[in-house]
C-alpha atoms as a PDB file:
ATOM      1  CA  UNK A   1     102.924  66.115 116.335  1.00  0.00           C
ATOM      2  CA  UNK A   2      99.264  65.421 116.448  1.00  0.00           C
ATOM      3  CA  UNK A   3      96.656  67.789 115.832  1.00  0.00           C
ATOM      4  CA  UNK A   4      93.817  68.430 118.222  1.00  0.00           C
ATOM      5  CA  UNK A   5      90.277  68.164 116.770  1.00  0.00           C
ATOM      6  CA  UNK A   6      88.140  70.888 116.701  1.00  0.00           C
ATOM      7  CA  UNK A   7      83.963  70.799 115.748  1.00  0.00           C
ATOM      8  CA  UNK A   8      82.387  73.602 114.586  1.00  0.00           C
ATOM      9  CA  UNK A   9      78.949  73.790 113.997  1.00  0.00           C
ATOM     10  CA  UNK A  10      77.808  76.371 110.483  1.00  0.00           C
ATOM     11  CA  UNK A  11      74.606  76.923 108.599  1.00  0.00           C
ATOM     12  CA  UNK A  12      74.192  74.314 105.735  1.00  0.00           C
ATOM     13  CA  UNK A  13      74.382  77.078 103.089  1.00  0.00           C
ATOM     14  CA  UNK A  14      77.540  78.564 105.023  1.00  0.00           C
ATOM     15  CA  UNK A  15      79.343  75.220 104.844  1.00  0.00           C
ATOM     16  CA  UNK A  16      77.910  74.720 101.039  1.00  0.00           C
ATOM     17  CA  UNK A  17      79.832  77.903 100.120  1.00  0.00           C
ATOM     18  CA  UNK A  18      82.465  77.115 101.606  1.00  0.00           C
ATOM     19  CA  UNK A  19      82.164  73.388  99.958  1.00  0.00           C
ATOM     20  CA  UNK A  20      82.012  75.391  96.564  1.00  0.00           C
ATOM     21  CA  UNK A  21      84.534  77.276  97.144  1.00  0.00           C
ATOM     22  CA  UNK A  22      87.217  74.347  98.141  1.00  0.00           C
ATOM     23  CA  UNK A  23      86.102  72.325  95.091  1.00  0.00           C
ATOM     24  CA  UNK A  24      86.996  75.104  92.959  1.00  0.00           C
ATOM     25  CA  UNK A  25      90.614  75.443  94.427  1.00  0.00           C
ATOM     26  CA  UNK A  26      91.282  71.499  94.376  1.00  0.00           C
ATOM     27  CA  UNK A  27      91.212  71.974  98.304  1.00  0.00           C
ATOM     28  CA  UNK A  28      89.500  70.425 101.795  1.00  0.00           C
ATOM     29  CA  UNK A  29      86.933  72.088 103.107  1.00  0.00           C
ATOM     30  CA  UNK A  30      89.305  72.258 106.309  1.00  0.00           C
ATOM     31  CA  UNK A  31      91.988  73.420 104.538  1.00  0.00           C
ATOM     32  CA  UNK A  32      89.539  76.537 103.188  1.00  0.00           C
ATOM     33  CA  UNK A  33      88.356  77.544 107.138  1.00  0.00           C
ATOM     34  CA  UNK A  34      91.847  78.051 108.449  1.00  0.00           C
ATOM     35  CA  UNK A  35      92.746  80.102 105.633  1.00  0.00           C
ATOM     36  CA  UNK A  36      89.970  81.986 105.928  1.00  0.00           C
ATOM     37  CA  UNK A  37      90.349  81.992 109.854  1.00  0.00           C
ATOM     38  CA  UNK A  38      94.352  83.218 109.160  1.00  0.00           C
ATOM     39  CA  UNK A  39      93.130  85.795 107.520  1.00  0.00           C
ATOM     40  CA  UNK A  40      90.433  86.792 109.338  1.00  0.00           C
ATOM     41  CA  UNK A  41      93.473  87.348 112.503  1.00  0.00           C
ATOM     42  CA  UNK A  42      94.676  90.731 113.534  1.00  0.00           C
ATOM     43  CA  UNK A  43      97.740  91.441 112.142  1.00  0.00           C
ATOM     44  CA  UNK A  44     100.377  91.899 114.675  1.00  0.00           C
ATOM     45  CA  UNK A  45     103.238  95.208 113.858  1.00  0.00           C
ATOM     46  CA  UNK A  46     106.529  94.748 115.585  1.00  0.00           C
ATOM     47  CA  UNK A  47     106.201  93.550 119.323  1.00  0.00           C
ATOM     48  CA  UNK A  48     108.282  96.586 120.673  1.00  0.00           C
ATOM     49  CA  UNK A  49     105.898  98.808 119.431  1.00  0.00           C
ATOM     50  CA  UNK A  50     102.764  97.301 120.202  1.00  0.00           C
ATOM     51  CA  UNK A  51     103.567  96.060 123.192  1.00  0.00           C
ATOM     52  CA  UNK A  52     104.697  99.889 123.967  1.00  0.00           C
ATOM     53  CA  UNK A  53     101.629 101.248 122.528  1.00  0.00           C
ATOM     54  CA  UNK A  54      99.474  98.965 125.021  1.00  0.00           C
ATOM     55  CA  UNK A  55     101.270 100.005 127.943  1.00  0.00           C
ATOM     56  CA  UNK A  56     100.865 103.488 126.923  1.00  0.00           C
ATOM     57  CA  UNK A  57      97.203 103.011 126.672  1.00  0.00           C
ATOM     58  CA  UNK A  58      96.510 101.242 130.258  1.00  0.00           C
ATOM     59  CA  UNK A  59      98.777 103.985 131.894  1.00  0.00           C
ATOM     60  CA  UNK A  60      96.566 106.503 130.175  1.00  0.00           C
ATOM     61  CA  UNK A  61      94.379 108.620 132.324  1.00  0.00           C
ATOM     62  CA  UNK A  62      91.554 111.157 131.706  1.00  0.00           C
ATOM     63  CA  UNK A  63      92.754 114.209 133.305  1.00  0.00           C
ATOM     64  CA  UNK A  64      89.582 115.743 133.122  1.00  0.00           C
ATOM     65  CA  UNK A  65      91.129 118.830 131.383  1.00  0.00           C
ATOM     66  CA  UNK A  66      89.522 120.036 127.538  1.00  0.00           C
ATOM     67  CA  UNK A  67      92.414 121.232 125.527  1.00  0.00           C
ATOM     68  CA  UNK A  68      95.204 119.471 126.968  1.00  0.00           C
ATOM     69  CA  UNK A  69      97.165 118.641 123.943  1.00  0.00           C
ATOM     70  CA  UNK A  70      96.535 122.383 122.314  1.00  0.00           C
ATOM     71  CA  UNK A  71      97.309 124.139 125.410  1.00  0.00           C
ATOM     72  CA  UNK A  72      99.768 121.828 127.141  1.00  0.00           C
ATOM     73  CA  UNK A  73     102.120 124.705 127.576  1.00  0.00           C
ATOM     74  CA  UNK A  74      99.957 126.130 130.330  1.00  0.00           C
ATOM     75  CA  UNK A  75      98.822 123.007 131.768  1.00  0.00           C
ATOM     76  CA  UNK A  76     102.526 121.866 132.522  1.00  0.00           C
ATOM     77  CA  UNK A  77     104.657 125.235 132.952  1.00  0.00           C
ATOM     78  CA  UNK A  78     102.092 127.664 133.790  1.00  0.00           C
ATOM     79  CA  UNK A  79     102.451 129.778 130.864  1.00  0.00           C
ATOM     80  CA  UNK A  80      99.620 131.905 129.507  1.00  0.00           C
ATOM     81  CA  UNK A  81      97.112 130.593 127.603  1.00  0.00           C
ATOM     82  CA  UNK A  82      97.265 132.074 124.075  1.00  0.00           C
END
């Protein structure tokens, strides 16, 4: 499989640290970026429950309504508010 080539342009001292820092680690340059790019990523948790959590969040709606969650009793059964 061959791997696409990708140019990015960095400050000289940027790409001297980074230089530095593969010389001390016996490494490329390259080889220094994408593990710094890997870590750099978002970590994903489980798909079920991100994926869950997202939909959750673009079905959410602002009801408009200041103390929902402490007085949700009233709000959905019409009890007193206490």
């Amino acid at each position: 499989m061959e791997s696409e080539t990708v140019v990015l342009e960095l400050p000289a001292s940027l790409y001297s640290d980074i230089v530095s820092l593969a010389a001390g680690e016996d490494l490329e340059p390259a080889e220094v970026i994408a593990r710094l790019v890997e870590a750099a990523r978002p970590k994903q948790q489980s798909g079920v429950t991100t994926r869950a959590f997202r939909r959750i969040l673009e079905r959410a709606t602002d009801l408009g309504v200041a103390g929902l969650a402490e007085q949700h009793d009233h709000h959905l059964h019409g009890v007193y508010k206490q």
